[in-house]
C-alpha atoms as a PDB file:
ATOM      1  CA  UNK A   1      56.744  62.630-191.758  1.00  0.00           C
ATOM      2  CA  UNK A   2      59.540  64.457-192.738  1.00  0.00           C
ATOM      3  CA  UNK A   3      60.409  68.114-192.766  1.00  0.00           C
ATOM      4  CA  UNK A   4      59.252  68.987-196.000  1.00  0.00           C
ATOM      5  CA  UNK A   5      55.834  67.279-195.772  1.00  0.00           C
ATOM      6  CA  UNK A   6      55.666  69.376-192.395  1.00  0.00           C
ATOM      7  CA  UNK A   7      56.277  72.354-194.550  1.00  0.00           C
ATOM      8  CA  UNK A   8      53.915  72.035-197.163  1.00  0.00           C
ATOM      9  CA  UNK A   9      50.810  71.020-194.508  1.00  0.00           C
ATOM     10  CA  UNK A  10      51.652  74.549-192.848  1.00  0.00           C
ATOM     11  CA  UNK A  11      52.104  76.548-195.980  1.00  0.00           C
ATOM     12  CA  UNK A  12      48.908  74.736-197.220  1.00  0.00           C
ATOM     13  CA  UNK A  13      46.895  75.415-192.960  1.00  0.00           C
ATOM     14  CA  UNK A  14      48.003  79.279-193.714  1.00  0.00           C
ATOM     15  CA  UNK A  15      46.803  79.670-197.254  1.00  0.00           C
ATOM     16  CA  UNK A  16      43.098  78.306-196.262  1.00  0.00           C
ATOM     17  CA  UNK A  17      43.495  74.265-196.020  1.00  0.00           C
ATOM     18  CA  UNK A  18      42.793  74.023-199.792  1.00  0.00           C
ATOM     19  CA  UNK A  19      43.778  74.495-203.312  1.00  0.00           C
ATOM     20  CA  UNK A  20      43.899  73.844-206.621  1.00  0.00           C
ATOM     21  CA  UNK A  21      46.613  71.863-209.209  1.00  0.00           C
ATOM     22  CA  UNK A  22      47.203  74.142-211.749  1.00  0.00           C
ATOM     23  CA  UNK A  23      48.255  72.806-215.613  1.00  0.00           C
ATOM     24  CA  UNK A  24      51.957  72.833-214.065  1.00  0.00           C
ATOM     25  CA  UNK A  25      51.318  70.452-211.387  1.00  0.00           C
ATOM     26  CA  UNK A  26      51.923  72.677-208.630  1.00  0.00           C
ATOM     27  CA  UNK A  27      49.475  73.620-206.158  1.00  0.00           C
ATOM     28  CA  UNK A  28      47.905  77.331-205.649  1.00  0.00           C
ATOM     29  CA  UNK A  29      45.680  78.205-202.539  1.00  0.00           C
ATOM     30  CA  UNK A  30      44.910  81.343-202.129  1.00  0.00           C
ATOM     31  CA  UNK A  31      46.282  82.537-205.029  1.00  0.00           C
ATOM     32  CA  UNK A  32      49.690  81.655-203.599  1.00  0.00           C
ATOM     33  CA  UNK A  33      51.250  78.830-205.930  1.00  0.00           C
ATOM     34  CA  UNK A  34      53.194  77.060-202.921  1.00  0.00           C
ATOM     35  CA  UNK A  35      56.610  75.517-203.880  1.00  0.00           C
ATOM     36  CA  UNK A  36      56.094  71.834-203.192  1.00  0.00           C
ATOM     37  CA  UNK A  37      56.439  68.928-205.924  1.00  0.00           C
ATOM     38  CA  UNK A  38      53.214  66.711-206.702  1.00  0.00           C
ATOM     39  CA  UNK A  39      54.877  63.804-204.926  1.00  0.00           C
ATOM     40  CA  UNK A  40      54.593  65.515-201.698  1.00  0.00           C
ATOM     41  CA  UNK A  41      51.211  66.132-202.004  1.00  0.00           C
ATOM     42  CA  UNK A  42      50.599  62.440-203.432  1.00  0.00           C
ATOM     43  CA  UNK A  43      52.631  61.085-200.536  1.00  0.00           C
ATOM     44  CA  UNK A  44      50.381  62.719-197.795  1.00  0.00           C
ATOM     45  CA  UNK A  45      47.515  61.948-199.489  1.00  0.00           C
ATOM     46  CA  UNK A  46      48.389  58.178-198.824  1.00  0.00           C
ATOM     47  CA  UNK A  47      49.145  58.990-195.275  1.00  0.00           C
ATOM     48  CA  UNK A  48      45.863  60.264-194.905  1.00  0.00           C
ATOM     49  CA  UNK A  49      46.956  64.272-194.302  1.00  0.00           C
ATOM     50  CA  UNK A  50      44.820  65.254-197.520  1.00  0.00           C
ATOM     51  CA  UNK A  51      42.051  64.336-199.585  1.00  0.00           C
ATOM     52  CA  UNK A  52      40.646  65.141-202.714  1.00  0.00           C
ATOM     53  CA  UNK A  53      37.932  67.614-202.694  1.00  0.00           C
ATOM     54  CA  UNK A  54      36.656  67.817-206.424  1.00  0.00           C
ATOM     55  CA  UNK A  55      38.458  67.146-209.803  1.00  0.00           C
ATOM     56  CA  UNK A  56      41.951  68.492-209.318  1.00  0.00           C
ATOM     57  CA  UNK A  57      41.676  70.218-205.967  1.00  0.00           C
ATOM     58  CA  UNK A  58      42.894  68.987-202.731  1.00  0.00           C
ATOM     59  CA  UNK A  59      42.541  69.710-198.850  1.00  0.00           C
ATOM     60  CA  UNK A  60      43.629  69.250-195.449  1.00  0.00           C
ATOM     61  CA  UNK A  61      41.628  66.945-193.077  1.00  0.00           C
ATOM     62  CA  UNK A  62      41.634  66.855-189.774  1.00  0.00           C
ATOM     63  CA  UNK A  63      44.753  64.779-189.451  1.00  0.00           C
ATOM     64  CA  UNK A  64      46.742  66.901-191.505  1.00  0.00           C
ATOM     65  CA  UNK A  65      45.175  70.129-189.538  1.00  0.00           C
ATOM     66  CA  UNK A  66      46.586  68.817-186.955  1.00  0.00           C
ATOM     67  CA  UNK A  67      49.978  68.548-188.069  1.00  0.00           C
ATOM     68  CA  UNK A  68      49.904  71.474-189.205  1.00  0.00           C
ATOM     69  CA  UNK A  69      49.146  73.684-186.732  1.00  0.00           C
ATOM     70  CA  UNK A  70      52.245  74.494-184.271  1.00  0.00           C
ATOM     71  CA  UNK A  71      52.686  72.898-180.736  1.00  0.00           C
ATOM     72  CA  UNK A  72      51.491  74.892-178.164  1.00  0.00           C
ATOM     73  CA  UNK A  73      53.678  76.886-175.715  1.00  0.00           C
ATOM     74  CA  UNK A  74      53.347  75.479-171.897  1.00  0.00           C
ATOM     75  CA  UNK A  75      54.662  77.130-169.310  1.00  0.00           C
ATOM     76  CA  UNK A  76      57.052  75.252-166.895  1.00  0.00           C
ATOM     77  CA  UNK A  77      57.818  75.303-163.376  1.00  0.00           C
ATOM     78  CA  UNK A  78      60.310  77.486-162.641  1.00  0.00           C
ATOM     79  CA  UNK A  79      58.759  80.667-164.669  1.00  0.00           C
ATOM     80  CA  UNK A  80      59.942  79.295-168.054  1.00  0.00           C
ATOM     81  CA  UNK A  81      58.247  78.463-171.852  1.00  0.00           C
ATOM     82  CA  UNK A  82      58.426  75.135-173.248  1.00  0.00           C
ATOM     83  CA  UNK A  83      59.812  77.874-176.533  1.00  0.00           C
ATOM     84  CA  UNK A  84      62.636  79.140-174.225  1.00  0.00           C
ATOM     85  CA  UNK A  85      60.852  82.689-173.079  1.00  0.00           C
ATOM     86  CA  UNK A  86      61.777  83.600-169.601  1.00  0.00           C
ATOM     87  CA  UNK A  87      59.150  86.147-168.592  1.00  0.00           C
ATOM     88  CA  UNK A  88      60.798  89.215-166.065  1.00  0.00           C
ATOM     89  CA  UNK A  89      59.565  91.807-164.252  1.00  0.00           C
ATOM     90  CA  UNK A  90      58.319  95.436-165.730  1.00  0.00           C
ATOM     91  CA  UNK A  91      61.535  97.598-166.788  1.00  0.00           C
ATOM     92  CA  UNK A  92      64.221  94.862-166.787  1.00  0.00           C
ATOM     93  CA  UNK A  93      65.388  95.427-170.519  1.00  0.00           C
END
């Protein structure tokens, strides 16, 4: 997948998982017309990320939910976050 395919599954997760092609070809959810070309959207529909969902509307399943959603933080041994946080003690700004 590459980045922009990774882009437009997020901006599509945040705007409600579904939308609409407008007479332009782009895509609106939520009343949010998200930047992305048609062949994205074609392309991750053959990779299985989206589906149609009614005549000119499109959504996420659960693969694409999945890749959309962000990785989650773990915490490491040592006291760190997998996202680089170091947690400290009260009143050590």
């Amino acid at each position: 997948m590459t980045p922009a395919q990774k882009q437009a599954l997020e901006h599509l997760h945040r705007h409600g998982g579904e939308g609409a092609i407008d007479k332009h070809g782009a895509l609106v959810a939520s009343g949010v017309r998200l930047k992305f070309l048609a062949d994205t959207w074609l392309r991750l529909m053959t990779t299985g990320h989206v589906e149609p969902c009614g005549p000119m509307r499109i959504k996420l399943t659960g693969l694409g939910r999945q890749a959309a959603e962000p990785e989650p933080v773990k915490c490491l041994r040592g006291g760190g976050f997998s996202d680089g946080h170091v947690p400290a003690h009260p009143g050590a700004e």
